[in-house]
C-alpha atoms as a PDB file:
ATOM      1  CA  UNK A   1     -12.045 100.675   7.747  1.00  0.00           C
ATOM      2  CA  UNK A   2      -9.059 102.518   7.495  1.00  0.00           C
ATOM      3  CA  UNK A   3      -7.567 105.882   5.711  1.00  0.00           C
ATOM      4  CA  UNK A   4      -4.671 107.389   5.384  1.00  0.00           C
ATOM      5  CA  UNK A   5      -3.734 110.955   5.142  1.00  0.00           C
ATOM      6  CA  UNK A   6      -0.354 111.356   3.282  1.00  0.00           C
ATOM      7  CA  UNK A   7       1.434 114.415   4.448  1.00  0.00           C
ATOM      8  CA  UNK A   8       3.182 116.258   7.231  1.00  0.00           C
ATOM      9  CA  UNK A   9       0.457 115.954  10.329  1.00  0.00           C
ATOM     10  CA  UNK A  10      -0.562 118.907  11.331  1.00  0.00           C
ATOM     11  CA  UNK A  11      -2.007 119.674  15.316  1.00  0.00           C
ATOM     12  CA  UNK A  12      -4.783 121.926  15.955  1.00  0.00           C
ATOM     13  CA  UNK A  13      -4.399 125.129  16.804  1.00  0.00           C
ATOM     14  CA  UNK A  14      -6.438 126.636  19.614  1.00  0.00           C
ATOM     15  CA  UNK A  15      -9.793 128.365  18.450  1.00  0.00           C
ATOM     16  CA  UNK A  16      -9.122 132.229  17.742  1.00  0.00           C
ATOM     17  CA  UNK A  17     -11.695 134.748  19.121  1.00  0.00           C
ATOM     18  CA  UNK A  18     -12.134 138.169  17.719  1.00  0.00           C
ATOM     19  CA  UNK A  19     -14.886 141.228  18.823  1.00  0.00           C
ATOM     20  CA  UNK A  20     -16.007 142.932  15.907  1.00  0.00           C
ATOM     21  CA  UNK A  21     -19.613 144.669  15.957  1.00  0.00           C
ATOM     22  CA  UNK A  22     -20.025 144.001  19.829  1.00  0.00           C
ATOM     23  CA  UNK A  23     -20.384 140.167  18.967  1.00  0.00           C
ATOM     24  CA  UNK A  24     -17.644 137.781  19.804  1.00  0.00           C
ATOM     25  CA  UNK A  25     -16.832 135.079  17.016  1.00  0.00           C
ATOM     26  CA  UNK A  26     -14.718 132.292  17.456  1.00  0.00           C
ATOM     27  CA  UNK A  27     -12.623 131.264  14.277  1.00  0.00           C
ATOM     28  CA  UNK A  28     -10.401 128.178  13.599  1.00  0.00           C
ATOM     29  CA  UNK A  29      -6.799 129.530  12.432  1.00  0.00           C
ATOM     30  CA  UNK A  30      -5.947 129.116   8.620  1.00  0.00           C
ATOM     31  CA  UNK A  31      -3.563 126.436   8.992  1.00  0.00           C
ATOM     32  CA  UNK A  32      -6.120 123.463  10.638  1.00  0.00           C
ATOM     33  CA  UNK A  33      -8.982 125.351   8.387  1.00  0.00           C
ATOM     34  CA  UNK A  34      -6.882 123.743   5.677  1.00  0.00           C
ATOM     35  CA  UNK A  35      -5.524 120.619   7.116  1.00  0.00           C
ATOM     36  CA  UNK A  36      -8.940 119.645   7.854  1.00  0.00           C
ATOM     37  CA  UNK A  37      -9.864 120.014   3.892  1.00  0.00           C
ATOM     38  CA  UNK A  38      -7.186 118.099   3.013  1.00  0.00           C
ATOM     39  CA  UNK A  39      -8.055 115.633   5.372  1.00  0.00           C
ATOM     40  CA  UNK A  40     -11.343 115.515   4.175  1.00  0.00           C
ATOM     41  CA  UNK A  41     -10.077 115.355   0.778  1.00  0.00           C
ATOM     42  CA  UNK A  42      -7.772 112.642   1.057  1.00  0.00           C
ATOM     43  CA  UNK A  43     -10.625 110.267   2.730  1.00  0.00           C
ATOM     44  CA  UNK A  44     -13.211 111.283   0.400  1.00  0.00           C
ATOM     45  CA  UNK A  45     -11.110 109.527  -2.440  1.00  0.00           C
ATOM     46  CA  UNK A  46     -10.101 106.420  -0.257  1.00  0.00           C
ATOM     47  CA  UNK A  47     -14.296 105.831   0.689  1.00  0.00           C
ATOM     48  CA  UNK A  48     -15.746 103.808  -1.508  1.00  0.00           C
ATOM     49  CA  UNK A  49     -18.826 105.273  -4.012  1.00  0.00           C
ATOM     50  CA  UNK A  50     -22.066 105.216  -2.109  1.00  0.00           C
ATOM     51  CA  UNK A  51     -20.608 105.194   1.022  1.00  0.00           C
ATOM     52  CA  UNK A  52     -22.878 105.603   3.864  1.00  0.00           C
ATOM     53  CA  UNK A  53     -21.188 106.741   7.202  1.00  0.00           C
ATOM     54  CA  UNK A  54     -21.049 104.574  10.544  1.00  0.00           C
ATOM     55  CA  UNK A  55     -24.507 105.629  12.587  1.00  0.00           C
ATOM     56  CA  UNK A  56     -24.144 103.901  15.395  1.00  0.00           C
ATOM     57  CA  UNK A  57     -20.989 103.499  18.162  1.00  0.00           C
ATOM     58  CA  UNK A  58     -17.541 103.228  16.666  1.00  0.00           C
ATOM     59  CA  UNK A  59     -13.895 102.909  17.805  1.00  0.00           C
ATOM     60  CA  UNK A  60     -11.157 105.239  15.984  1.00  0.00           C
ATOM     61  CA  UNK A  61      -7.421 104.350  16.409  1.00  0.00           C
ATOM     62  CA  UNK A  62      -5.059 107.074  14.987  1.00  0.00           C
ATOM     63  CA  UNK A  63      -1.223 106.621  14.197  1.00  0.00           C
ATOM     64  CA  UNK A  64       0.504 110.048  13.704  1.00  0.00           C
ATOM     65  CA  UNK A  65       3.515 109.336  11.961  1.00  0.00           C
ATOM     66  CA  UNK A  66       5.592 112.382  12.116  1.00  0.00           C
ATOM     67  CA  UNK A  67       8.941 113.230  10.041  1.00  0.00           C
ATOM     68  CA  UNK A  68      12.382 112.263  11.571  1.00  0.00           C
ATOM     69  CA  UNK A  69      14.687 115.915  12.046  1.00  0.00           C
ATOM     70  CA  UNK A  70      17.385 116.461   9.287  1.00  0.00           C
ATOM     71  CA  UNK A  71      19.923 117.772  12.816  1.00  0.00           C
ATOM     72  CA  UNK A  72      19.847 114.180  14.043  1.00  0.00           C
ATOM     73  CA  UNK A  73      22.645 111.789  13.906  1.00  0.00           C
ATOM     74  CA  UNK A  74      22.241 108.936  11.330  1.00  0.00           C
ATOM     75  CA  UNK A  75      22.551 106.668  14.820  1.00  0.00           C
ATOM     76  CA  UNK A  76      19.225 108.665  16.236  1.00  0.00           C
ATOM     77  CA  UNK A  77      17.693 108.870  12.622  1.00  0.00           C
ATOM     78  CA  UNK A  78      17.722 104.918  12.619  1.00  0.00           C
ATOM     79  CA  UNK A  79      16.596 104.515  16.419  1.00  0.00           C
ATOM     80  CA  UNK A  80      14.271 106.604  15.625  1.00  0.00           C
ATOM     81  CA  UNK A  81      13.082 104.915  12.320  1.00  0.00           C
ATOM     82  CA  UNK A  82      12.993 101.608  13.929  1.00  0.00           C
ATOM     83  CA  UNK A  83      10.890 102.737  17.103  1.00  0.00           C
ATOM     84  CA  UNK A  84      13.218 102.416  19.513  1.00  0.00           C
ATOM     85  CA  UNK A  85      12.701 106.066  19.966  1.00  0.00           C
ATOM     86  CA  UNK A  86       8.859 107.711  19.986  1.00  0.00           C
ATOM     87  CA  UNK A  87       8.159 111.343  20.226  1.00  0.00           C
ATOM     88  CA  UNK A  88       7.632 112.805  23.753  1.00  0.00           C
ATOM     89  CA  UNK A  89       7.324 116.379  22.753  1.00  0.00           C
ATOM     90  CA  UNK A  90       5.196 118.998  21.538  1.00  0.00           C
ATOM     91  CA  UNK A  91       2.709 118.643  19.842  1.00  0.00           C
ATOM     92  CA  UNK A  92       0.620 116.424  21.954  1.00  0.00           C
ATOM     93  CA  UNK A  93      -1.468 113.693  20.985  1.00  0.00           C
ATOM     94  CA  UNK A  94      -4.541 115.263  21.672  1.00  0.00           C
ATOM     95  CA  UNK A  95      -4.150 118.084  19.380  1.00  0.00           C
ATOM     96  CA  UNK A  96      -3.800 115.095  16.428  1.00  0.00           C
ATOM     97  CA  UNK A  97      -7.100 113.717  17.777  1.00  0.00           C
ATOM     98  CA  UNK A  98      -9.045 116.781  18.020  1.00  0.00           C
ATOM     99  CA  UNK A  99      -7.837 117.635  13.917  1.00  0.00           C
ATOM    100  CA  UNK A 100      -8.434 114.205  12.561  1.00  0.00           C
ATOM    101  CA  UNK A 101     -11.686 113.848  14.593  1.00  0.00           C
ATOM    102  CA  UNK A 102     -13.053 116.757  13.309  1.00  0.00           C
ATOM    103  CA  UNK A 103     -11.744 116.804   9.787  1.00  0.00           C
ATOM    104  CA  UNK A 104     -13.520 112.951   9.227  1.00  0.00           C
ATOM    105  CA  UNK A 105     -16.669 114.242  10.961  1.00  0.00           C
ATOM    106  CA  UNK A 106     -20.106 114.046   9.092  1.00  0.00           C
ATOM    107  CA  UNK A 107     -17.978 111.900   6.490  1.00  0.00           C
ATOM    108  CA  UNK A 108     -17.041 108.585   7.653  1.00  0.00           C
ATOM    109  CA  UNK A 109     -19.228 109.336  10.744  1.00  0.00           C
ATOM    110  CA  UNK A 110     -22.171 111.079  11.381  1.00  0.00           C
ATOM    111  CA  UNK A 111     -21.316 112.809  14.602  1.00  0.00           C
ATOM    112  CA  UNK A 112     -18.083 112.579  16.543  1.00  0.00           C
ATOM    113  CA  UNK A 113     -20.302 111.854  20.028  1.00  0.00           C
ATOM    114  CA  UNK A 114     -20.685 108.634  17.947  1.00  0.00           C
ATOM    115  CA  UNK A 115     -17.105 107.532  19.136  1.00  0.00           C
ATOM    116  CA  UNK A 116     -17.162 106.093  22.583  1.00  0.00           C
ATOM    117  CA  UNK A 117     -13.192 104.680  22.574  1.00  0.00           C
ATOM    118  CA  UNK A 118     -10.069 106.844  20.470  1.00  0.00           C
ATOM    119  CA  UNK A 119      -6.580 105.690  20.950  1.00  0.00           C
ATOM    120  CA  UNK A 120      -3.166 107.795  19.684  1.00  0.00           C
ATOM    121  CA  UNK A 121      -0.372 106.718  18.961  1.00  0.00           C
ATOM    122  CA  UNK A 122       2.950 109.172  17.580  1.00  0.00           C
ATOM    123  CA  UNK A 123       5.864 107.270  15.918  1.00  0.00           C
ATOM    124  CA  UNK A 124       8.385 109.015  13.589  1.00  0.00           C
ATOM    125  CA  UNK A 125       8.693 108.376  10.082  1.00  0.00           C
ATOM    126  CA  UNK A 126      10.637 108.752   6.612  1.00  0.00           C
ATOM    127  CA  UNK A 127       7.064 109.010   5.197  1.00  0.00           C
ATOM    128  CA  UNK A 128       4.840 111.436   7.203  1.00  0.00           C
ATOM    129  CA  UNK A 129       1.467 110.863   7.306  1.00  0.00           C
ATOM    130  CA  UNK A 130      -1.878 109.870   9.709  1.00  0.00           C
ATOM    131  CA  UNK A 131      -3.464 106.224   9.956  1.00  0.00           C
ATOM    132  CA  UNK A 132      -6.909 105.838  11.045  1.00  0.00           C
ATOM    133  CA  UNK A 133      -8.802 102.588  12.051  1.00  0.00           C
ATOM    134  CA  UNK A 134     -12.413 102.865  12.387  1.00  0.00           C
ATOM    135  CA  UNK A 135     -14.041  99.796  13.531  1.00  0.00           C
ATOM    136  CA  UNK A 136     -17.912  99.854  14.934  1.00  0.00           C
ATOM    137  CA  UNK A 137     -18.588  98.764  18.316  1.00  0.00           C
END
């Protein structure tokens, strides 16, 4: 199966704590609150009606294709539209995998301790967005 989530990627953020009433909660921040929705959103209308979600082991692949600068040459723009050039910085590719993972979670899979491989991938593109492969084991 795969889905894709049109859109500027967006990493998670780390878990927010706050103290109030002598009981510490922990709180995702707005911004992955919402990019989880909208990943949810965006599946929900790519699954097929009556679609039941993978039970058993499964392998995810996810391509994070991130937008190209507007400060870069139109030399580096095309290296970097072509591949020839990957991102190597911030954010990392685990912060995509811990968003997506948990944004798809209870929908096209019951549990994410279902997934026993996950691969990541970050290319640049003139069309932002996040690929996912789900294939079970």
């Amino acid at each position: 199966m795969k889905l894709v989530v049109m859109g500027d990627p967006v990493p998670a953020e780390r878990p927010r704590f706050n103290n109030r009433g002598g009981f510490a909660r922990v709180y995702d921040p707005l911004k992955s609150r919402e990019y989880k929705e909208e990943i949810k959103k965006q599946a929900s209308k790519q699954l097929s009606k009556g679609y039941q979600p993978f039970s058993g082991a499964i392998k995810v692949d996810i391509c994070v294709y991130r937008k190209i600068q507007k400060s870069v040459s139109k030399k580096e723009y095309a290296r970097r539209l072509s591949n020839d050039v990957r991102p190597t910085v911030k954010p990392d590719a685990d912060n995509y995998i811990k968003i997506i993972l948990d944004g798809l979670n209870g929908l096209v899979w019951l549990d994410d301790n279902q997934i026993t491989d996950v691969a990541a991938h970050k290319y640049y593109s003139d069309k932002p967005r996040v690929e996912v492969e789900v294939h079970g084991s």
